[in-house]
C-alpha atoms as a PDB file:
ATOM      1  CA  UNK A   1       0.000   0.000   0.000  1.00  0.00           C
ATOM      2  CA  UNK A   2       0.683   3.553  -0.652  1.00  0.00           C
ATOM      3  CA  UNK A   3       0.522   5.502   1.639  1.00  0.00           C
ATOM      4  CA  UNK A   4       0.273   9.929   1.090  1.00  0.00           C
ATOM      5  CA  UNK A   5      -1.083  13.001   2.949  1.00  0.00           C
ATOM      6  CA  UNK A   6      -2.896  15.603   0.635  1.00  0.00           C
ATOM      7  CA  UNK A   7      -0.668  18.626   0.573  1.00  0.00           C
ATOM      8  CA  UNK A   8      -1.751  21.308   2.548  1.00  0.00           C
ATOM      9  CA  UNK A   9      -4.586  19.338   4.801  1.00  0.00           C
ATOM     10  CA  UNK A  10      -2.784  17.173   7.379  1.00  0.00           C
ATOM     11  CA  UNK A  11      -5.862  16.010   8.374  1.00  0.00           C
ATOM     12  CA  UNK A  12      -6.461  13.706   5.323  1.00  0.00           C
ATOM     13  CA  UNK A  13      -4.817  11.305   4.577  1.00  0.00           C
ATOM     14  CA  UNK A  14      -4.958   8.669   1.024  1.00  0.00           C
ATOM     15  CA  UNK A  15      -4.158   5.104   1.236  1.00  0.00           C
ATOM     16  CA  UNK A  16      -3.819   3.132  -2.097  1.00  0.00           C
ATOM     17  CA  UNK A  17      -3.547  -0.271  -2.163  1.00  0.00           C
ATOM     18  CA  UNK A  18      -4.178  -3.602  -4.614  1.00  0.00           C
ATOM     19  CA  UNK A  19      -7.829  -3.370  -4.741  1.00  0.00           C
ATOM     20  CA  UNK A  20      -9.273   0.118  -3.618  1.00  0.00           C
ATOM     21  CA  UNK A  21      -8.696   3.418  -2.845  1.00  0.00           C
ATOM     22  CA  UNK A  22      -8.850   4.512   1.002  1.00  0.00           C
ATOM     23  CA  UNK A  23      -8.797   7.630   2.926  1.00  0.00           C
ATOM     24  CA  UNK A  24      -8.726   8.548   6.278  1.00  0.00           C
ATOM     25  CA  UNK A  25     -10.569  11.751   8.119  1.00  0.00           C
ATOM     26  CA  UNK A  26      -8.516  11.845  11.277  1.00  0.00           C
ATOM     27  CA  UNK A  27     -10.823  13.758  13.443  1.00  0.00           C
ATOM     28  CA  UNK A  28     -13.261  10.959  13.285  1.00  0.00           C
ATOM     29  CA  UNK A  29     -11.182   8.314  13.095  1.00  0.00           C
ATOM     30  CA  UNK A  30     -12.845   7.023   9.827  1.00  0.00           C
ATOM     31  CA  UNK A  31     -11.462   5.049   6.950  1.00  0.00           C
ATOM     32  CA  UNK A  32     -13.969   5.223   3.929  1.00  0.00           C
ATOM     33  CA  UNK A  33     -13.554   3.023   1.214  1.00  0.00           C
ATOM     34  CA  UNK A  34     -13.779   4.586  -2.234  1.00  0.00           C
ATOM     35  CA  UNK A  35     -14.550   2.333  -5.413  1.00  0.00           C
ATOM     36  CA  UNK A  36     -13.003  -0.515  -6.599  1.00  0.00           C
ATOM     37  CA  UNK A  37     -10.225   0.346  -9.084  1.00  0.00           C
ATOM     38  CA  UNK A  38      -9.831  -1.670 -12.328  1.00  0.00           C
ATOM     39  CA  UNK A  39      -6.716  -3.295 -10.989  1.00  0.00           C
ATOM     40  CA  UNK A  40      -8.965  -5.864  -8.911  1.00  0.00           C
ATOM     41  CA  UNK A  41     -11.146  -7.028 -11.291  1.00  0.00           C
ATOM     42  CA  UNK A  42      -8.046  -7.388 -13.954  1.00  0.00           C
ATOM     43  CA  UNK A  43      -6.595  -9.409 -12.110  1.00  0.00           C
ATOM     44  CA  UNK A  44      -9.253 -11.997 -11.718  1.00  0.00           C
ATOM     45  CA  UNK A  45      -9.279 -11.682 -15.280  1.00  0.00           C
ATOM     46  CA  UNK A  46      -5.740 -12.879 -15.582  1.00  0.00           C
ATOM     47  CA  UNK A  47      -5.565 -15.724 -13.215  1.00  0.00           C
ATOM     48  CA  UNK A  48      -3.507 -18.643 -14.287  1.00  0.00           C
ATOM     49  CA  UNK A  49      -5.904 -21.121 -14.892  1.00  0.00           C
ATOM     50  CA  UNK A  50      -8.794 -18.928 -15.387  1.00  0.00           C
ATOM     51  CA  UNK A  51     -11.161 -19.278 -12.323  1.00  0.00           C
ATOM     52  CA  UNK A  52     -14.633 -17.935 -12.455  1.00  0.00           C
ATOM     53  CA  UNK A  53     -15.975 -15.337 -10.437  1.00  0.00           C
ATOM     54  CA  UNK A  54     -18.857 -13.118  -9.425  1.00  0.00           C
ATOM     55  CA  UNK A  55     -19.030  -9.146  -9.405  1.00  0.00           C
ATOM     56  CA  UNK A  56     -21.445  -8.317  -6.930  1.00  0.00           C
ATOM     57  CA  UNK A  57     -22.618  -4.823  -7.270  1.00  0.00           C
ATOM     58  CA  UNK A  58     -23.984  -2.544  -4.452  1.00  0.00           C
ATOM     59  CA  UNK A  59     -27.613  -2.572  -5.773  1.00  0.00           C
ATOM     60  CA  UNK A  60     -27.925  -6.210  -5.064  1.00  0.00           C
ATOM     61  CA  UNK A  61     -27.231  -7.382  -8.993  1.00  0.00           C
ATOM     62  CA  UNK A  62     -23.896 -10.134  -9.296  1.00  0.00           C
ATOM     63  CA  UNK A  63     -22.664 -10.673 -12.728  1.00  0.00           C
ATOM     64  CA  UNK A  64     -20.928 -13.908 -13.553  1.00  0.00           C
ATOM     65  CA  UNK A  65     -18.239 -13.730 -15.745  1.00  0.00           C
ATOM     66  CA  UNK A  66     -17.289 -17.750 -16.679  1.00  0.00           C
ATOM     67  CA  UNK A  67     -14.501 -16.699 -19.418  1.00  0.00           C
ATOM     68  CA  UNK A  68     -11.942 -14.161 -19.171  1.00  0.00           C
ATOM     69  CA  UNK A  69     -13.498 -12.946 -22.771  1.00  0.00           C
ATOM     70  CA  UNK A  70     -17.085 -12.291 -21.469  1.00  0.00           C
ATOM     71  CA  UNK A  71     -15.030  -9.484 -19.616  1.00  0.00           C
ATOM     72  CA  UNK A  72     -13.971  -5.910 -20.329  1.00  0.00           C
ATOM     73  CA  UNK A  73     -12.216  -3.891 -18.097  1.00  0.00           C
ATOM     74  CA  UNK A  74     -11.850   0.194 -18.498  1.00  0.00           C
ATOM     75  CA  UNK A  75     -10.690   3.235 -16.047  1.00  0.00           C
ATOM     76  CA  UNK A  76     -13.905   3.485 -14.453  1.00  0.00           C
ATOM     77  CA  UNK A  77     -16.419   0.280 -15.282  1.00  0.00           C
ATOM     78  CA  UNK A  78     -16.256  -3.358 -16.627  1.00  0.00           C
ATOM     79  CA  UNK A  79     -18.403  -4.535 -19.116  1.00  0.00           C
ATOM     80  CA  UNK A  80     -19.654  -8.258 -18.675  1.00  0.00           C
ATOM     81  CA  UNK A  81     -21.041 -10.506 -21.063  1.00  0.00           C
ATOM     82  CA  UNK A  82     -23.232 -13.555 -20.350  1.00  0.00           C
ATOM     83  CA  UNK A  83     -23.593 -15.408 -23.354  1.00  0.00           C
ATOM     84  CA  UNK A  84     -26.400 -17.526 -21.944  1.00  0.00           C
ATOM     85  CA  UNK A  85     -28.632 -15.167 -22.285  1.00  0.00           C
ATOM     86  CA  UNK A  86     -27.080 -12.818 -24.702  1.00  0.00           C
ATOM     87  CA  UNK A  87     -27.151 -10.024 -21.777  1.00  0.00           C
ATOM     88  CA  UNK A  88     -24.518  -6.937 -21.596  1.00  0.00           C
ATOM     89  CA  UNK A  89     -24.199  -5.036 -18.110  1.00  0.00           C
ATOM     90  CA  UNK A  90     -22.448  -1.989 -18.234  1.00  0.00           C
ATOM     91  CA  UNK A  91     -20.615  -1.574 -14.282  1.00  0.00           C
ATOM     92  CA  UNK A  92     -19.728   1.274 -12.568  1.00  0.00           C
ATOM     93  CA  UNK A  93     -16.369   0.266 -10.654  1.00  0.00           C
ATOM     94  CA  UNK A  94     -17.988   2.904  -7.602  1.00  0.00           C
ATOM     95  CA  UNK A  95     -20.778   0.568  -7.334  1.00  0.00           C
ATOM     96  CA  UNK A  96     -19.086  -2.255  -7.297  1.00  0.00           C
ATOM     97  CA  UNK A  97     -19.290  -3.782  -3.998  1.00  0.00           C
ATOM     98  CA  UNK A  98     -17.301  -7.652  -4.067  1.00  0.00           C
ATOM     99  CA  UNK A  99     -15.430  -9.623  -5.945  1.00  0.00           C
ATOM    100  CA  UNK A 100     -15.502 -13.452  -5.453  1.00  0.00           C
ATOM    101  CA  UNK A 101     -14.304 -16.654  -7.024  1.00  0.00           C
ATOM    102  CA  UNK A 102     -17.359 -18.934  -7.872  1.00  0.00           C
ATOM    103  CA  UNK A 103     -17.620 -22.211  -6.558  1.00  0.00           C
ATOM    104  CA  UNK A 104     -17.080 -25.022  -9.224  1.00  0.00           C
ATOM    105  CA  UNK A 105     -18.339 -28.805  -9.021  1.00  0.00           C
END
């Protein structure tokens, strides 16, 4: 993680790490998660073997992507395609909420 204090305002404070952005308030103590970045998702993406996974977005939608090609990944959203039922979904990476590997049988 990278850590960095926003010049002039000691009071804030930016961590950036792997998966999302963070900052810091310190009069209240908070940490507040800002979105996603496009680093996370690409690299599910580009798992050696491929593994399937699940991007669950703060609405309550999830979004299986089962091949790394039914995935595209911008600055600021992903664009998933589920051949199953011919369906595009257009993501926001600030509404993304999770990313996780789905379970295979």
């Amino acid at each position: 993680m990278k850590r960095s204090t926003e010049v002039g305002n000691p009071l804030f404070e930016s961590v950036v790490g792997d998966d999302a952005a963070w900052y810091y308030i310190q009069p209240y103590t908070l940490w507040v998660a800002l979105a996603m970045n496009e680093g996370a998702v690409h690299e599910f993406l580009c798992r050696e073997p491929f593994e399937p996974f699940v991007i669950r977005m703060s609405i309550g939608e999830s979004h299986e992507v089962r091949h790394p090609e039914c995935a595209i990944v911008a600055t600021n959203r992903v664009v998933v395609y589920n051949p199953s039922n011919d369906r595009i979904a257009y993501c926001a990476l600030i509404y993304l909420n999770a990313i996780e590997s789905l379970q295979t049988t």
